[in-house]
PDB file of N, CA and C in Angstrom:
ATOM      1  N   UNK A   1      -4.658   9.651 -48.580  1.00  0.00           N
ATOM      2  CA  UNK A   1      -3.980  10.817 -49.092  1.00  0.00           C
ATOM      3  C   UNK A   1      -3.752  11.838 -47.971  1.00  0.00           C
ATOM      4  N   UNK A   2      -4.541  12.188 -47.181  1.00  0.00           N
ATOM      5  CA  UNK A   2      -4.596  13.091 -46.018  1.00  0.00           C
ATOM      6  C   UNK A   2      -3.408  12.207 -44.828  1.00  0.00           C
ATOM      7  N   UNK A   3      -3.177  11.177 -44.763  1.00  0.00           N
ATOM      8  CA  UNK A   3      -2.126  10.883 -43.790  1.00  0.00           C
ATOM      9  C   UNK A   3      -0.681  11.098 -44.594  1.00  0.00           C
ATOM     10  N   UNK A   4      -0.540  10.828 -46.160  1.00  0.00           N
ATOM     11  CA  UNK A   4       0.518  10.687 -46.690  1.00  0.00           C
ATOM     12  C   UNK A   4       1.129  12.788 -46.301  1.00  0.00           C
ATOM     13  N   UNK A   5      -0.268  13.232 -46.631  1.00  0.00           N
ATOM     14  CA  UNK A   5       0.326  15.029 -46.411  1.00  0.00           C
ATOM     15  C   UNK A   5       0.219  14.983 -45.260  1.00  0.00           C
ATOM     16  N   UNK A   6       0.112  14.381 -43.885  1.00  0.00           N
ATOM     17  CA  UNK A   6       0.160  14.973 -42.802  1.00  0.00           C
ATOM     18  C   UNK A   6       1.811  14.314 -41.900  1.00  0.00           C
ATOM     19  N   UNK A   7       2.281  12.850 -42.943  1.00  0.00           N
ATOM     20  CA  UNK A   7       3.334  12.901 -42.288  1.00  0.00           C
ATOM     21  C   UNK A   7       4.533  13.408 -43.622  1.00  0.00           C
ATOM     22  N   UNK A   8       4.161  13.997 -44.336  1.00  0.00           N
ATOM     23  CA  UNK A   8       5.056  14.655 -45.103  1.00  0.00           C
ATOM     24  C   UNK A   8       5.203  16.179 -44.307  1.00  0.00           C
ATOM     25  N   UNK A   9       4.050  16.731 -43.647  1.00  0.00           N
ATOM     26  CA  UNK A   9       4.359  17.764 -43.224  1.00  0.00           C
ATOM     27  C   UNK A   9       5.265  17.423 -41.921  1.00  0.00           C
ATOM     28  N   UNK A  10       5.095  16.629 -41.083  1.00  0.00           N
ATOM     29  CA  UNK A  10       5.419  16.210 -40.258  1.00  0.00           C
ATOM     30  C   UNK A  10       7.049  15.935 -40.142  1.00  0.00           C
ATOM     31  N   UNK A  11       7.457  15.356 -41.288  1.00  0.00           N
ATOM     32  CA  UNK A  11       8.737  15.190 -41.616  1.00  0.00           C
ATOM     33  C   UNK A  11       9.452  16.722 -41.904  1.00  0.00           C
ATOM     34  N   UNK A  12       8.245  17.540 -42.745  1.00  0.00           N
ATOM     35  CA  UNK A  12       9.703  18.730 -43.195  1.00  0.00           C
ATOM     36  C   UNK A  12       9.803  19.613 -42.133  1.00  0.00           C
ATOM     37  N   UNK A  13       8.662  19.342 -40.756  1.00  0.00           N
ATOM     38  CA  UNK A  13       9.242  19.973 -39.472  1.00  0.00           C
ATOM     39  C   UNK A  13      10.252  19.970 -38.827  1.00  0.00           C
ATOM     40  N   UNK A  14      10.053  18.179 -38.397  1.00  0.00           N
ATOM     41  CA  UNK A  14      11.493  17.624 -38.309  1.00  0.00           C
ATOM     42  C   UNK A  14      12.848  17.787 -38.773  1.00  0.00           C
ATOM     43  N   UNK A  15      12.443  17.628 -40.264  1.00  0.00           N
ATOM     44  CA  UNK A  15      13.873  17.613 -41.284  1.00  0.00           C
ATOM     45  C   UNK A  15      13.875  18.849 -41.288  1.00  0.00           C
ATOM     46  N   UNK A  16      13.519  20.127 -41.019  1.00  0.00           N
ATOM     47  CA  UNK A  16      14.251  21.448 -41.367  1.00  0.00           C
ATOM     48  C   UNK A  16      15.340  22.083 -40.739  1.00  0.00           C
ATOM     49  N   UNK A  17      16.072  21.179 -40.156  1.00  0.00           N
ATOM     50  CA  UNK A  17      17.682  21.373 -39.046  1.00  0.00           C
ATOM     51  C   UNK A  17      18.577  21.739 -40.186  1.00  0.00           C
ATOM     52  N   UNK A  18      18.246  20.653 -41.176  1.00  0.00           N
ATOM     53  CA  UNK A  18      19.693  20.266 -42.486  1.00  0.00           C
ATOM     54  C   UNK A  18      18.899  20.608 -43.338  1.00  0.00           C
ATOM     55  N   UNK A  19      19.211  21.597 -44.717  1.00  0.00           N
ATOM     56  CA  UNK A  19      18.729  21.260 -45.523  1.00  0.00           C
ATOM     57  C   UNK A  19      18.795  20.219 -46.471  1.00  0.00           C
ATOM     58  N   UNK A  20      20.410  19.856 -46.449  1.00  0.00           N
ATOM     59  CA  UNK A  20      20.995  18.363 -47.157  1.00  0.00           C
ATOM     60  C   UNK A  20      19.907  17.718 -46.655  1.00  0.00           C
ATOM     61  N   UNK A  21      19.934  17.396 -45.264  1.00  0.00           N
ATOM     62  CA  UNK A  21      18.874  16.271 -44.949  1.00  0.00           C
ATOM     63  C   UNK A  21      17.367  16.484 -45.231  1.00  0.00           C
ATOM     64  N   UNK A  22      16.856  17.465 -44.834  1.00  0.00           N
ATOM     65  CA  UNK A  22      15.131  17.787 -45.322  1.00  0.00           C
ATOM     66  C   UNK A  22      15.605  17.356 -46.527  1.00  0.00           C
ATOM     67  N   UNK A  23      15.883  17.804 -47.771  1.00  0.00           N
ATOM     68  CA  UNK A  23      15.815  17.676 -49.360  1.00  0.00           C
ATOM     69  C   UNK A  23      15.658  16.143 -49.309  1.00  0.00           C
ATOM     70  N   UNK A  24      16.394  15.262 -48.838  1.00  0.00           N
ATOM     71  CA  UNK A  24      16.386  13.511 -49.232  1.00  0.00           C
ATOM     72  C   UNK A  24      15.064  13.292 -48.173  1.00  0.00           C
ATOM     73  N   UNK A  25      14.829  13.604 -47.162  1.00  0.00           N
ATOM     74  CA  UNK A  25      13.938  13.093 -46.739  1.00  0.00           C
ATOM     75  C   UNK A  25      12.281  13.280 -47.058  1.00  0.00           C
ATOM     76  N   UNK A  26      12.232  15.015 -47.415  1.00  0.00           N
ATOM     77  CA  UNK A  26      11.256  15.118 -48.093  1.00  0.00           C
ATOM     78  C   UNK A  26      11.303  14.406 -49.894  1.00  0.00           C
ATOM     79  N   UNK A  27      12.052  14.033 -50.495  1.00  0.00           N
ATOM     80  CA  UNK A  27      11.948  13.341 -51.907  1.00  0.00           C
ATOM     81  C   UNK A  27      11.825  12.223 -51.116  1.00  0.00           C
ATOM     82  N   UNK A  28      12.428  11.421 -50.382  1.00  0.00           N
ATOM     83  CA  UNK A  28      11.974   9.966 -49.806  1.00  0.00           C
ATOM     84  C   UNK A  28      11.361   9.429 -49.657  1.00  0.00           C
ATOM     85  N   UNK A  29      10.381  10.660 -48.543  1.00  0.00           N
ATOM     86  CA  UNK A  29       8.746  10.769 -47.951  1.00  0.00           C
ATOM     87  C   UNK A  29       8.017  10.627 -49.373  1.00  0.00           C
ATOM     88  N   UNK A  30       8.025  11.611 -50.297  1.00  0.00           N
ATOM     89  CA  UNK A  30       6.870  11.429 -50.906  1.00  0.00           C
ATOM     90  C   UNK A  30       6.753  10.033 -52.380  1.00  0.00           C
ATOM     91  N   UNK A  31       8.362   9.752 -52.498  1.00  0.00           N
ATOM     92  CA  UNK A  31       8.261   8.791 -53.689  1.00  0.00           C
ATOM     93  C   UNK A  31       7.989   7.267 -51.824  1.00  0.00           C
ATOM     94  N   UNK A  32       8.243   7.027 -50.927  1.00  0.00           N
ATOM     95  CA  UNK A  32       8.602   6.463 -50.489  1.00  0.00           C
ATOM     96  C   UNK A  32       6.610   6.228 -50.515  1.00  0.00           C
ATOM     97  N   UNK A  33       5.918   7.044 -49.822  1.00  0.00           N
ATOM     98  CA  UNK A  33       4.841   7.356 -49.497  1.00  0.00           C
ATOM     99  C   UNK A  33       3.894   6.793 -50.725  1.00  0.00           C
ATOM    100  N   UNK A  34       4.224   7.176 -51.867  1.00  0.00           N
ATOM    101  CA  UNK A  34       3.517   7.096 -53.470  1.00  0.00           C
ATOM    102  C   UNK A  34       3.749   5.139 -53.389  1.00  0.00           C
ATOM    103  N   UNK A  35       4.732   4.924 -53.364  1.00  0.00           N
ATOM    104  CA  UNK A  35       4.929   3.855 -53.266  1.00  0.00           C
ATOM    105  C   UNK A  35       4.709   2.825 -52.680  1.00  0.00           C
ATOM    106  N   UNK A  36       4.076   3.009 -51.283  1.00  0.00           N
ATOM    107  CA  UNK A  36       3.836   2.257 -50.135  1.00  0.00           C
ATOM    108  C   UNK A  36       2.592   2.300 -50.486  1.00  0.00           C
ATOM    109  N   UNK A  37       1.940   3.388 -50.682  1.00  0.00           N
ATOM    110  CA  UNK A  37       0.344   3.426 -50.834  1.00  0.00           C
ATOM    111  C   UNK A  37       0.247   2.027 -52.494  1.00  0.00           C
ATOM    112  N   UNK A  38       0.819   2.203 -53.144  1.00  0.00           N
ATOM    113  CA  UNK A  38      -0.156   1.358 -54.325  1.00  0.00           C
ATOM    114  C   UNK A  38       0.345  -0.213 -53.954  1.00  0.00           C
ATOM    115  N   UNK A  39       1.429   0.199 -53.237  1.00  0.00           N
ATOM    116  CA  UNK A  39       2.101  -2.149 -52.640  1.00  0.00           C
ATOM    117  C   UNK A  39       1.092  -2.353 -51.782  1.00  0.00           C
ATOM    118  N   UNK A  40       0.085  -1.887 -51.252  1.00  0.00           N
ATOM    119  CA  UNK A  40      -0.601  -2.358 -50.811  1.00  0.00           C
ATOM    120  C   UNK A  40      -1.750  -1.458 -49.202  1.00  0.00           C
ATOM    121  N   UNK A  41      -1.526  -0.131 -49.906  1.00  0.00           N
ATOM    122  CA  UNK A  41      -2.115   0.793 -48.826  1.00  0.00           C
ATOM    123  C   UNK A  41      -1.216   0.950 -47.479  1.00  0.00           C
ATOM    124  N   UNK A  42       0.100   1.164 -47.432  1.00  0.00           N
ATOM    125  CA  UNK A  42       1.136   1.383 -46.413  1.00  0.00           C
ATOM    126  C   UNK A  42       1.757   2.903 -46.994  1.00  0.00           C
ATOM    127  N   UNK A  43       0.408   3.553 -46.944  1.00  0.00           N
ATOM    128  CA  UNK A  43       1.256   5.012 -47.571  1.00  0.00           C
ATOM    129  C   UNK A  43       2.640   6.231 -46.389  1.00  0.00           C
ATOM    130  N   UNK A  44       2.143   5.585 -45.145  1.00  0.00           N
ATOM    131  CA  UNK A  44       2.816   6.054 -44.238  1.00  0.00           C
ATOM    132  C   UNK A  44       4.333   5.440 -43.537  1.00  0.00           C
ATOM    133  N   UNK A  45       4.045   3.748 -43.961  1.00  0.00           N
ATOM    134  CA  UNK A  45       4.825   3.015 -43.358  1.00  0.00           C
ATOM    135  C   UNK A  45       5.991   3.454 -44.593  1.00  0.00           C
ATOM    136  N   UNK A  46       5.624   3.453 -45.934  1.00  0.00           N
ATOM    137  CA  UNK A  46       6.810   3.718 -47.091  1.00  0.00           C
ATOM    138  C   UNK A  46       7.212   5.259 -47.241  1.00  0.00           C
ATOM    139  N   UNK A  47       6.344   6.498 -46.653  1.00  0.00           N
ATOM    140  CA  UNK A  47       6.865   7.615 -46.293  1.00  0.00           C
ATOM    141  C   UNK A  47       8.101   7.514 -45.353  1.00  0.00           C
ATOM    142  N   UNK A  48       7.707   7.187 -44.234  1.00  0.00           N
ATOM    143  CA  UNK A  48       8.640   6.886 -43.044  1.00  0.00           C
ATOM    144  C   UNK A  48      10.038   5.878 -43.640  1.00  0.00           C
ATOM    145  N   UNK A  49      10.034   4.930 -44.472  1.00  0.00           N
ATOM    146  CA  UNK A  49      10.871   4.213 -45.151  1.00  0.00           C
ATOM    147  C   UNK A  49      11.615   5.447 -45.882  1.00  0.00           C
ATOM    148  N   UNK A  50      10.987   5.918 -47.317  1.00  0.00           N
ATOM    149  CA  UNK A  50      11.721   6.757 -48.220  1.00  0.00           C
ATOM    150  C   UNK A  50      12.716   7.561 -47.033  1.00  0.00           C
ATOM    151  N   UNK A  51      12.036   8.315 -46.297  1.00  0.00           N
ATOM    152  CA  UNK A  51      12.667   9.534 -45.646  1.00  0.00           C
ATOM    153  C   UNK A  51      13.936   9.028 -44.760  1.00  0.00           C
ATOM    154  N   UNK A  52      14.010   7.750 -44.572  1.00  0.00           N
ATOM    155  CA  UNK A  52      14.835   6.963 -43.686  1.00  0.00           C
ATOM    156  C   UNK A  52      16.081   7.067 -44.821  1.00  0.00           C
ATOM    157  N   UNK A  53      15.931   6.860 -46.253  1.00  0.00           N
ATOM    158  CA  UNK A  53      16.502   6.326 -47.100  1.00  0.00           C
ATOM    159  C   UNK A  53      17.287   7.534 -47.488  1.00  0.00           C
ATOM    160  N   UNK A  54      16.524   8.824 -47.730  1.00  0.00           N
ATOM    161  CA  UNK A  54      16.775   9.608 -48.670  1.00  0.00           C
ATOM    162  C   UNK A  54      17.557  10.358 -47.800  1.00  0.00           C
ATOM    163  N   UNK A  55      17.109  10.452 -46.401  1.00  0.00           N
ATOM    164  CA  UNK A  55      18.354  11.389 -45.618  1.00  0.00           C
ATOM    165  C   UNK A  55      19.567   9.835 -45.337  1.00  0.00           C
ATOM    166  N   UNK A  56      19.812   9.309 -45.599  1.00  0.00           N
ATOM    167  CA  UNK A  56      20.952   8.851 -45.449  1.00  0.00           C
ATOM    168  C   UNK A  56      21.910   8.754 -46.429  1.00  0.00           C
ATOM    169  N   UNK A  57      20.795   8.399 -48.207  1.00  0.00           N
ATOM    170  CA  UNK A  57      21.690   8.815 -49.358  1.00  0.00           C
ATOM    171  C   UNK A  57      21.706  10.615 -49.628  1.00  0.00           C
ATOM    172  N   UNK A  58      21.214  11.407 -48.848  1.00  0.00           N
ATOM    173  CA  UNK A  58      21.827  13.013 -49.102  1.00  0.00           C
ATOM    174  C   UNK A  58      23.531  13.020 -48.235  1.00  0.00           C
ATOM    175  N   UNK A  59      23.092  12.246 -47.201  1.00  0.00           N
ATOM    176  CA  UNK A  59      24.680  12.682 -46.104  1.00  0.00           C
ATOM    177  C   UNK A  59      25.562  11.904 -46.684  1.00  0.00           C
ATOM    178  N   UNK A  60      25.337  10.761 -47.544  1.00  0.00           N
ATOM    179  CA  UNK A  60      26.798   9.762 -48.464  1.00  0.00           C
ATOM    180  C   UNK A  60      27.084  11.089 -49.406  1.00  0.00           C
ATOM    181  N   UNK A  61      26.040  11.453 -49.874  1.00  0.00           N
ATOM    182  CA  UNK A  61      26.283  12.992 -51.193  1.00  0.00           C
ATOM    183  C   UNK A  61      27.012  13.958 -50.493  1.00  0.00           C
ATOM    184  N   UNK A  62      26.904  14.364 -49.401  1.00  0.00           N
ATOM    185  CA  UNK A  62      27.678  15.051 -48.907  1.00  0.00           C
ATOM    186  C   UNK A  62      28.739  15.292 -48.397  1.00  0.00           C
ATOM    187  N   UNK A  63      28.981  13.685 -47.745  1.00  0.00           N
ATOM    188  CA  UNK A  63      30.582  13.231 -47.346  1.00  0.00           C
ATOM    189  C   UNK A  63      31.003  13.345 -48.733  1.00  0.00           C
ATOM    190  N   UNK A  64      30.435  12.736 -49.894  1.00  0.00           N
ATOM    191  CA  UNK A  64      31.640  12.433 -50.719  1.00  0.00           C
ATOM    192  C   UNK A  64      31.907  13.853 -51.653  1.00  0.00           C
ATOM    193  N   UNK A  65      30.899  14.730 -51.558  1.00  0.00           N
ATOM    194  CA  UNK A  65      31.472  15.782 -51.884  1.00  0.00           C
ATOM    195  C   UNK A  65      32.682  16.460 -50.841  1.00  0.00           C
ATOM    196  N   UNK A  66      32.559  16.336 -49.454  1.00  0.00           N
ATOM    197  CA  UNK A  66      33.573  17.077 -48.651  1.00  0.00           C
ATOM    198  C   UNK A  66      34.857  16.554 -48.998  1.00  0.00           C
ATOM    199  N   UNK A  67      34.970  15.315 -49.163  1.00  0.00           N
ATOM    200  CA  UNK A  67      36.093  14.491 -49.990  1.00  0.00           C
ATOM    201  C   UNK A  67      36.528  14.731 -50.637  1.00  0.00           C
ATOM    202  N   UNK A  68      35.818  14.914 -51.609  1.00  0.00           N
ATOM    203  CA  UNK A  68      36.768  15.811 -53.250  1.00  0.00           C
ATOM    204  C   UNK A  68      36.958  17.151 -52.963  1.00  0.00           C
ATOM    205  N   UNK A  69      36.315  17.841 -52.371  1.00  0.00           N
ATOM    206  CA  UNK A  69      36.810  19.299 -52.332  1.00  0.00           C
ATOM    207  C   UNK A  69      38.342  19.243 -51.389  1.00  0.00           C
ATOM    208  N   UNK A  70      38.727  18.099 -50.639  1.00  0.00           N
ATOM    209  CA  UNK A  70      40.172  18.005 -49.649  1.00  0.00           C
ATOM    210  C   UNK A  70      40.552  17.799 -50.634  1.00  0.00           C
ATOM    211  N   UNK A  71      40.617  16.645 -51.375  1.00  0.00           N
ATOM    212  CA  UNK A  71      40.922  15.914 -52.858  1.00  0.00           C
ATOM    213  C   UNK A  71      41.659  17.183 -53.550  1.00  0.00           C
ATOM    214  N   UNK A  72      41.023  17.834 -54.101  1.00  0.00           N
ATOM    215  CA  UNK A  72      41.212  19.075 -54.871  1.00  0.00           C
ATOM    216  C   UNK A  72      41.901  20.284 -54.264  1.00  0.00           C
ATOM    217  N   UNK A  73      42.161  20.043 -53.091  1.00  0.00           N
ATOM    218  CA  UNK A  73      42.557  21.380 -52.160  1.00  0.00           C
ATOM    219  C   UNK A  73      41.415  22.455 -52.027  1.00  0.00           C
ATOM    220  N   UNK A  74      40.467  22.097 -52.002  1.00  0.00           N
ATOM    221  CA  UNK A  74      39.461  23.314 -52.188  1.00  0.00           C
ATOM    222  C   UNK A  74      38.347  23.263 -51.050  1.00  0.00           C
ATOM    223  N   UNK A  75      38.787  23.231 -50.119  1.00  0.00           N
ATOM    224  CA  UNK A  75      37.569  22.831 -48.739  1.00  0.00           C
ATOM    225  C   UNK A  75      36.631  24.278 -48.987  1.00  0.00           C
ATOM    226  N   UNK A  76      35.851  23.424 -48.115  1.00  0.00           N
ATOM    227  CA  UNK A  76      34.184  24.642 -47.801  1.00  0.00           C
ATOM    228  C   UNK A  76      34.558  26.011 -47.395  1.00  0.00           C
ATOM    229  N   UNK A  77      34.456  26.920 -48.109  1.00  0.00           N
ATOM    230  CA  UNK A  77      34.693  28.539 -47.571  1.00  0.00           C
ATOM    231  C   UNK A  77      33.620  28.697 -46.651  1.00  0.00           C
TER     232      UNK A  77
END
């Protein structure tokens, strides 16, 4: 439990450039983390996984929102 919070903290250091990106990587980290720990005690190796995952499905969320707002005529003020 103490490594799963020390690379969750670790990550929202990192990830605090983007918030798009911190948000998926910290939800990543910790379902990624929850998850790794009960498959078999890899609570860090599936943190490091989620956060891999979750900042890459926040930036698809984000392209495809920049998309529809051209779509719509309505770009980012």
């Amino acid at each position: 439990m103490k490594s799963l919070l020390a690379v969750t903290a670790a990550l929202l250091m990192l990830g605090a450039t983007s918030t798009a990106h911190a948000k998926g990587c910290i939800k990543g980290a910790v379902v990624g983390g929850v998850a790794g720990h009960y498959a078999g005690h890899h609570g860090v190796l599936g943190a490091a996984a989620g956060c891999l995952y979750g900042r890459h499905h926040a930036k698809e969320q984000e392209k495809q929102r920049q998309q529809q707002g051209q779509v719509n005529g309505q770009g980012k003020l």
